[in-house]
N, C-alpha and C. Protein backbone atom coordinates (compact mmCIF):
# COMPACT_ATOMS: atom_id res chain seq x y z
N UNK A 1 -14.01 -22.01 1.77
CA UNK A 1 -13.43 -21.98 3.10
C UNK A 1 -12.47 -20.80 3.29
N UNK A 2 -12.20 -19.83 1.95
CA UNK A 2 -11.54 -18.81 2.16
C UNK A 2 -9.73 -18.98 2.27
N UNK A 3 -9.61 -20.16 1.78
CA UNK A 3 -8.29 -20.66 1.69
C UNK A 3 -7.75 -21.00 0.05
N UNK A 4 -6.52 -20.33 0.10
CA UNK A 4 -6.08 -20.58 -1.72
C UNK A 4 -4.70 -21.14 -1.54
N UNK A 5 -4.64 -22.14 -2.87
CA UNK A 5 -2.93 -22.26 -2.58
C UNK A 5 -2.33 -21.63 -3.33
N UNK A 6 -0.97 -21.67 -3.70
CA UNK A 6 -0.45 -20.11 -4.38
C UNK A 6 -1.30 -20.05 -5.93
N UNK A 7 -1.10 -20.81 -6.56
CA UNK A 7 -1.33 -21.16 -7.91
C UNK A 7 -3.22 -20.70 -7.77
N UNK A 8 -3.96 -21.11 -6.94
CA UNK A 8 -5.78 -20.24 -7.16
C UNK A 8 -4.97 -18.82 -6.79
N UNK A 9 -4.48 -18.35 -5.58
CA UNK A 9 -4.22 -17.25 -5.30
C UNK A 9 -3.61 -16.25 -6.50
N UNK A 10 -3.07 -16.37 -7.10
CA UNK A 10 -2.82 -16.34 -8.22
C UNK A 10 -3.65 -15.31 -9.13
N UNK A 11 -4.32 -16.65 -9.73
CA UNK A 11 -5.37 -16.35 -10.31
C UNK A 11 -6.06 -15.56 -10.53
N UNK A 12 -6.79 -15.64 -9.07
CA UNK A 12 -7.64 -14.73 -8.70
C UNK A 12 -7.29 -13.61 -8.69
N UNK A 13 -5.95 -13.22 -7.91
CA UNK A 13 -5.44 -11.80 -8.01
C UNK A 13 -5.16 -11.19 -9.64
N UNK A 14 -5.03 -12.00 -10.36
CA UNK A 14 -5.11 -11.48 -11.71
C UNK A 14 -6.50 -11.21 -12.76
N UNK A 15 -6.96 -11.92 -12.31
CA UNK A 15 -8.77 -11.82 -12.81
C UNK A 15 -8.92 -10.39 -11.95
N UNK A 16 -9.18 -10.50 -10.84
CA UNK A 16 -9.55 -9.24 -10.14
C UNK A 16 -8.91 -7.90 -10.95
N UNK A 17 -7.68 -7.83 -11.09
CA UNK A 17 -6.79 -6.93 -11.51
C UNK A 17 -7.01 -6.52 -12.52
N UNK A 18 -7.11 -7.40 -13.58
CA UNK A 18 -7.66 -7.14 -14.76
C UNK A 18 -9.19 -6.07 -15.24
N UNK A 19 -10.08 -6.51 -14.40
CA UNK A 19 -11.11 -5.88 -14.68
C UNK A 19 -11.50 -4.80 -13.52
N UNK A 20 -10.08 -4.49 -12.89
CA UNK A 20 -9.99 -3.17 -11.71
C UNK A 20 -9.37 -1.97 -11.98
N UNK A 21 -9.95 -0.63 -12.22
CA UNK A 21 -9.47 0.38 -12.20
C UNK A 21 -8.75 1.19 -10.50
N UNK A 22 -7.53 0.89 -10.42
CA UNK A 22 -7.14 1.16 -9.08
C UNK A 22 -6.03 2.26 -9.31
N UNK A 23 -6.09 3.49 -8.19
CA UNK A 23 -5.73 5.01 -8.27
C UNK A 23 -4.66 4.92 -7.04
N UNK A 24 -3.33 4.81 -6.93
CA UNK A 24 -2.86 4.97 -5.40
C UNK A 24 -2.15 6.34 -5.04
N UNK A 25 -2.27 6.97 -4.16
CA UNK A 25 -1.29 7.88 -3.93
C UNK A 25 -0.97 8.10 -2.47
N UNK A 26 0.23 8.26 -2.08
CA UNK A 26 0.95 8.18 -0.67
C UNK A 26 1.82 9.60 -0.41
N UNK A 27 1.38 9.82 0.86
CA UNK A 27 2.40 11.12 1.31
C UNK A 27 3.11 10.84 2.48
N UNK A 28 4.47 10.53 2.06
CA UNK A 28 5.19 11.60 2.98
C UNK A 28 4.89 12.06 4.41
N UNK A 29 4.87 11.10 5.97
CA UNK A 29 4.48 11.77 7.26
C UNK A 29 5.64 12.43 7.61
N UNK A 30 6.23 11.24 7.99
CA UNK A 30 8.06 11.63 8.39
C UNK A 30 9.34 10.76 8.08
N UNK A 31 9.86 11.30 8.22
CA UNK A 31 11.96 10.03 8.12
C UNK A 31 12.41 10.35 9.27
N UNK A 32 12.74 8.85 9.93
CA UNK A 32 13.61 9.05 11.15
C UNK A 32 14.72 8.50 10.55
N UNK A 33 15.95 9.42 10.27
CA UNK A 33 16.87 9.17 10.08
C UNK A 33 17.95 8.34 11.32
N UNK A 34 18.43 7.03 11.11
CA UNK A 34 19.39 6.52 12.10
C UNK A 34 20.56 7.54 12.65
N UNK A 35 21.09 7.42 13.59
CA UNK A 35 22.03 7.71 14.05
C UNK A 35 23.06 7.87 13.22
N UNK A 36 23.50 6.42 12.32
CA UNK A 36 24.45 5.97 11.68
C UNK A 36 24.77 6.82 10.20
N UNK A 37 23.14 7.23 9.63
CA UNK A 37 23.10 8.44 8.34
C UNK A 37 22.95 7.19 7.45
N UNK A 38 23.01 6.12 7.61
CA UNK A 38 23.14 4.84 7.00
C UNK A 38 21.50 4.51 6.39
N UNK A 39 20.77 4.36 7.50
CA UNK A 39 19.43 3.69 7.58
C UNK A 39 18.16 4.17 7.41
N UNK A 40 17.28 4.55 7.53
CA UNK A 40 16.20 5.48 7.70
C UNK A 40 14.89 4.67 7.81
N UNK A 41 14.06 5.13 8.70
CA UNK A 41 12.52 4.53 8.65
C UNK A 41 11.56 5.53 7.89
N UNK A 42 10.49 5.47 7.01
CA UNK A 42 9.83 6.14 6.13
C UNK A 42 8.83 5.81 6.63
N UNK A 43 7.66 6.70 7.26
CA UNK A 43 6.60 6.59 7.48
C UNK A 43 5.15 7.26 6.33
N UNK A 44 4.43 6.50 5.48
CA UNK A 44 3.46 7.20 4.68
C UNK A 44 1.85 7.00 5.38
N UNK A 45 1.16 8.07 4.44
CA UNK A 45 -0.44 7.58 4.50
C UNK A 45 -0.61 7.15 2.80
N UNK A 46 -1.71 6.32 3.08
CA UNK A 46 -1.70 5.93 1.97
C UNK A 46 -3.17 5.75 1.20
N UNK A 47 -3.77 6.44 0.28
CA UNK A 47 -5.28 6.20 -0.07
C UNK A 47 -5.38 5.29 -1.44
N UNK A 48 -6.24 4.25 -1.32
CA UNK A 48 -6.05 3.60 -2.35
C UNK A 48 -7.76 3.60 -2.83
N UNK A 49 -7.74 3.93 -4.14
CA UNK A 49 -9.53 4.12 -4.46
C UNK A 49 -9.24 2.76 -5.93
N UNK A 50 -9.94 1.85 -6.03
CA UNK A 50 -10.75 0.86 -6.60
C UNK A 50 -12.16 0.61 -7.15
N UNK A 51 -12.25 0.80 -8.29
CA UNK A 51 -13.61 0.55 -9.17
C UNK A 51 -12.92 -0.33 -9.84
N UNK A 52 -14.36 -1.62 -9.63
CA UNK A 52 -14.18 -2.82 -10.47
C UNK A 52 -15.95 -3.20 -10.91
N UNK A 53 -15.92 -3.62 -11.93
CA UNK A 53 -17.35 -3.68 -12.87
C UNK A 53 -18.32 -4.22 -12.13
N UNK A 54 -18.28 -5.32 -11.21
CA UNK A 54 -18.81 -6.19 -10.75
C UNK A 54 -19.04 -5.85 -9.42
N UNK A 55 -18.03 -4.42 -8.66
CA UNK A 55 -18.46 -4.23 -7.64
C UNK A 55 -18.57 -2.75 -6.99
N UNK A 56 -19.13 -2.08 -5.66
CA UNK A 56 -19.34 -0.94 -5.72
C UNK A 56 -17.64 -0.39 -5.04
N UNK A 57 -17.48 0.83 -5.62
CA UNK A 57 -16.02 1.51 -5.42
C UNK A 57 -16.24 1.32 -3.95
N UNK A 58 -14.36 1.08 -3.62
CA UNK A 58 -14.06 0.96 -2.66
C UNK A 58 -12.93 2.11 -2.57
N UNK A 59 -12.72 2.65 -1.25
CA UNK A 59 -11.51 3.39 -0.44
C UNK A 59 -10.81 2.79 0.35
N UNK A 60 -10.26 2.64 0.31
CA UNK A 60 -8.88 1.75 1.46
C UNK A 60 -7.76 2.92 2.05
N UNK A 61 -7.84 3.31 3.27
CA UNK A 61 -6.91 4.25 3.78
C UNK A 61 -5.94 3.60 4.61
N UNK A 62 -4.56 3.69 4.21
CA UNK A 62 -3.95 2.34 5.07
C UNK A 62 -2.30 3.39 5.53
N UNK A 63 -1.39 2.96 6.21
CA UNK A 63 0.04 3.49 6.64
C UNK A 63 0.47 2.64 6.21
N UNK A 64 2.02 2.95 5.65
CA UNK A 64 3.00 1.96 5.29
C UNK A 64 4.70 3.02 6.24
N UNK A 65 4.96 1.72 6.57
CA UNK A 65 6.63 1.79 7.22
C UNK A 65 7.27 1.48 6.06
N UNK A 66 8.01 2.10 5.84
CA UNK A 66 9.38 1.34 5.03
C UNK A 66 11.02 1.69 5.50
N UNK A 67 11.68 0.53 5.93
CA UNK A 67 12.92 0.61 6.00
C UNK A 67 14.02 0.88 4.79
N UNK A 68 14.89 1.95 4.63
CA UNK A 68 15.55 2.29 3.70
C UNK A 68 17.01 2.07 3.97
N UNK A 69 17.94 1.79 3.32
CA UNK A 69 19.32 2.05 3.60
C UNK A 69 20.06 2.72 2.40
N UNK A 70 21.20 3.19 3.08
CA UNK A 70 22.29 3.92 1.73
C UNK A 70 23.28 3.14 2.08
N UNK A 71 23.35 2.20 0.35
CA UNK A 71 24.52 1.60 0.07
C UNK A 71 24.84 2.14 -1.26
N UNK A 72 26.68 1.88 -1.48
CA UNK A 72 27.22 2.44 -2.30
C UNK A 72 26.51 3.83 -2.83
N UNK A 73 25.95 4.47 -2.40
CA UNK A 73 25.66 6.10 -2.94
C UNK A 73 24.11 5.99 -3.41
N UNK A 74 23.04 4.56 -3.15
CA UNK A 74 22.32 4.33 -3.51
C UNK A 74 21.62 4.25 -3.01
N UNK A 75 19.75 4.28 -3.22
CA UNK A 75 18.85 4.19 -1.65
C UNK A 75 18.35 3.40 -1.80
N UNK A 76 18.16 2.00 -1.25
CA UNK A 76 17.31 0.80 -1.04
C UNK A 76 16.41 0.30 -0.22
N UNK A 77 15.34 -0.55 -0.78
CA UNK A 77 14.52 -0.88 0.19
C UNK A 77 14.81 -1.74 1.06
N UNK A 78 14.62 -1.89 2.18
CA UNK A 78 15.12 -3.53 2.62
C UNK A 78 13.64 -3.86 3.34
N UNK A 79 12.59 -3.24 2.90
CA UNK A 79 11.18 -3.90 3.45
C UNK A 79 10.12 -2.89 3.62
N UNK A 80 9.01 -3.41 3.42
CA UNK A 80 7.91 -2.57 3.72
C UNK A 80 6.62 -2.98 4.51
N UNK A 81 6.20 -2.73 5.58
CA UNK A 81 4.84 -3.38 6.27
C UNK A 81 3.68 -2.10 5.29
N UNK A 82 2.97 -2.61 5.35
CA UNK A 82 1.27 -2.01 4.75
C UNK A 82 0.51 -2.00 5.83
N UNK A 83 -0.29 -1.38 6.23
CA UNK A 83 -1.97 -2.06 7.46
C UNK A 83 -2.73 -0.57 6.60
N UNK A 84 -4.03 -1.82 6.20
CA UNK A 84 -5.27 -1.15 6.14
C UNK A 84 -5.60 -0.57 7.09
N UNK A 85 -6.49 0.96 7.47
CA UNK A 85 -6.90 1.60 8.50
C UNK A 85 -8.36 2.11 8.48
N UNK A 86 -8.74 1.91 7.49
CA UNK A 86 -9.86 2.36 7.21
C UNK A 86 -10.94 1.54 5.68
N UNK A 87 -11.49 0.66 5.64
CA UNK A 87 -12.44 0.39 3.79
C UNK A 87 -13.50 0.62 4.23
N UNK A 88 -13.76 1.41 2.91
CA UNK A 88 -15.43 1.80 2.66
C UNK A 88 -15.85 1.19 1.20
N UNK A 89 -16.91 1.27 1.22
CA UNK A 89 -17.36 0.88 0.09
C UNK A 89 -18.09 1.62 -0.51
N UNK A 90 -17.89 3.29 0.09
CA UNK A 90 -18.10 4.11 -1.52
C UNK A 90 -17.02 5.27 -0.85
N UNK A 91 -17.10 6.26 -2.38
CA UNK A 91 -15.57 7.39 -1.82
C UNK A 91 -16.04 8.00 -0.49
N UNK A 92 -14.86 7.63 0.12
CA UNK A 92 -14.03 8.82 1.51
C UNK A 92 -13.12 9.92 0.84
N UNK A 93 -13.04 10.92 1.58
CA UNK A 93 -12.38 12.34 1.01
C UNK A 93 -11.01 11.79 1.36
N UNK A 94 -9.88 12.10 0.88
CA UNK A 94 -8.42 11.69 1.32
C UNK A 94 -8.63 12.49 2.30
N UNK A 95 -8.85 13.31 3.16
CA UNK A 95 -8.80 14.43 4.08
C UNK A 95 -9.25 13.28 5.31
N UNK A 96 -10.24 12.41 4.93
CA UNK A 96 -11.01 11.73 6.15
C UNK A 96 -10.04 10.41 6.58
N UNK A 97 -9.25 10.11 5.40
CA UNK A 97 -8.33 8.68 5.93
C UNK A 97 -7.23 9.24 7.13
């Protein structure tokens, strides 16, 4: 039915993992720095390539936001959204995501 509770969810994500060769790399669009010098929004692209034994390579081209702050002299996350934008199921050029 496509439904797991945490404990299958789990699982599965570790079986998968295990027998997955997965490559990520993210660049850098822009930083909107707050007003405050405090906060910052981080905008990336992101290509994620996956070979697993059992199935044919996949590309996943996705954006990630991340909210940053500077506390005590330090840079932290305080969150990140992900969205897929693109899966194929054999290689895309990073040029095409």
């Amino acid at each position: 039915n496509g439904a797991s509770d945490l404990a299958a969810a789990t699982a599965q994500a570790r079986a998968f993992f295990a027998r997955a060769k997965i490559h990520e790399t993210s660049t850098i669009v822009r930083i909107e720095i707050a007003p405050d010098g405090q906060t910052a929004r981080v905008f990336e692209r992101e290509v994620s390539k996956i070979e697993a034994k059992d199935r044919p390579p996949r590309t996943i081209c996705g954006e990630s936001l991340e909210t940053v702050v500077l506390a005590k002299g330090r840079i932290l996350s305080k969150g990140q959204v992900d969205t897929a934008v693109r899966v194929d199921t054999h290689a895309v050029p990073a040029q095409r995501c």
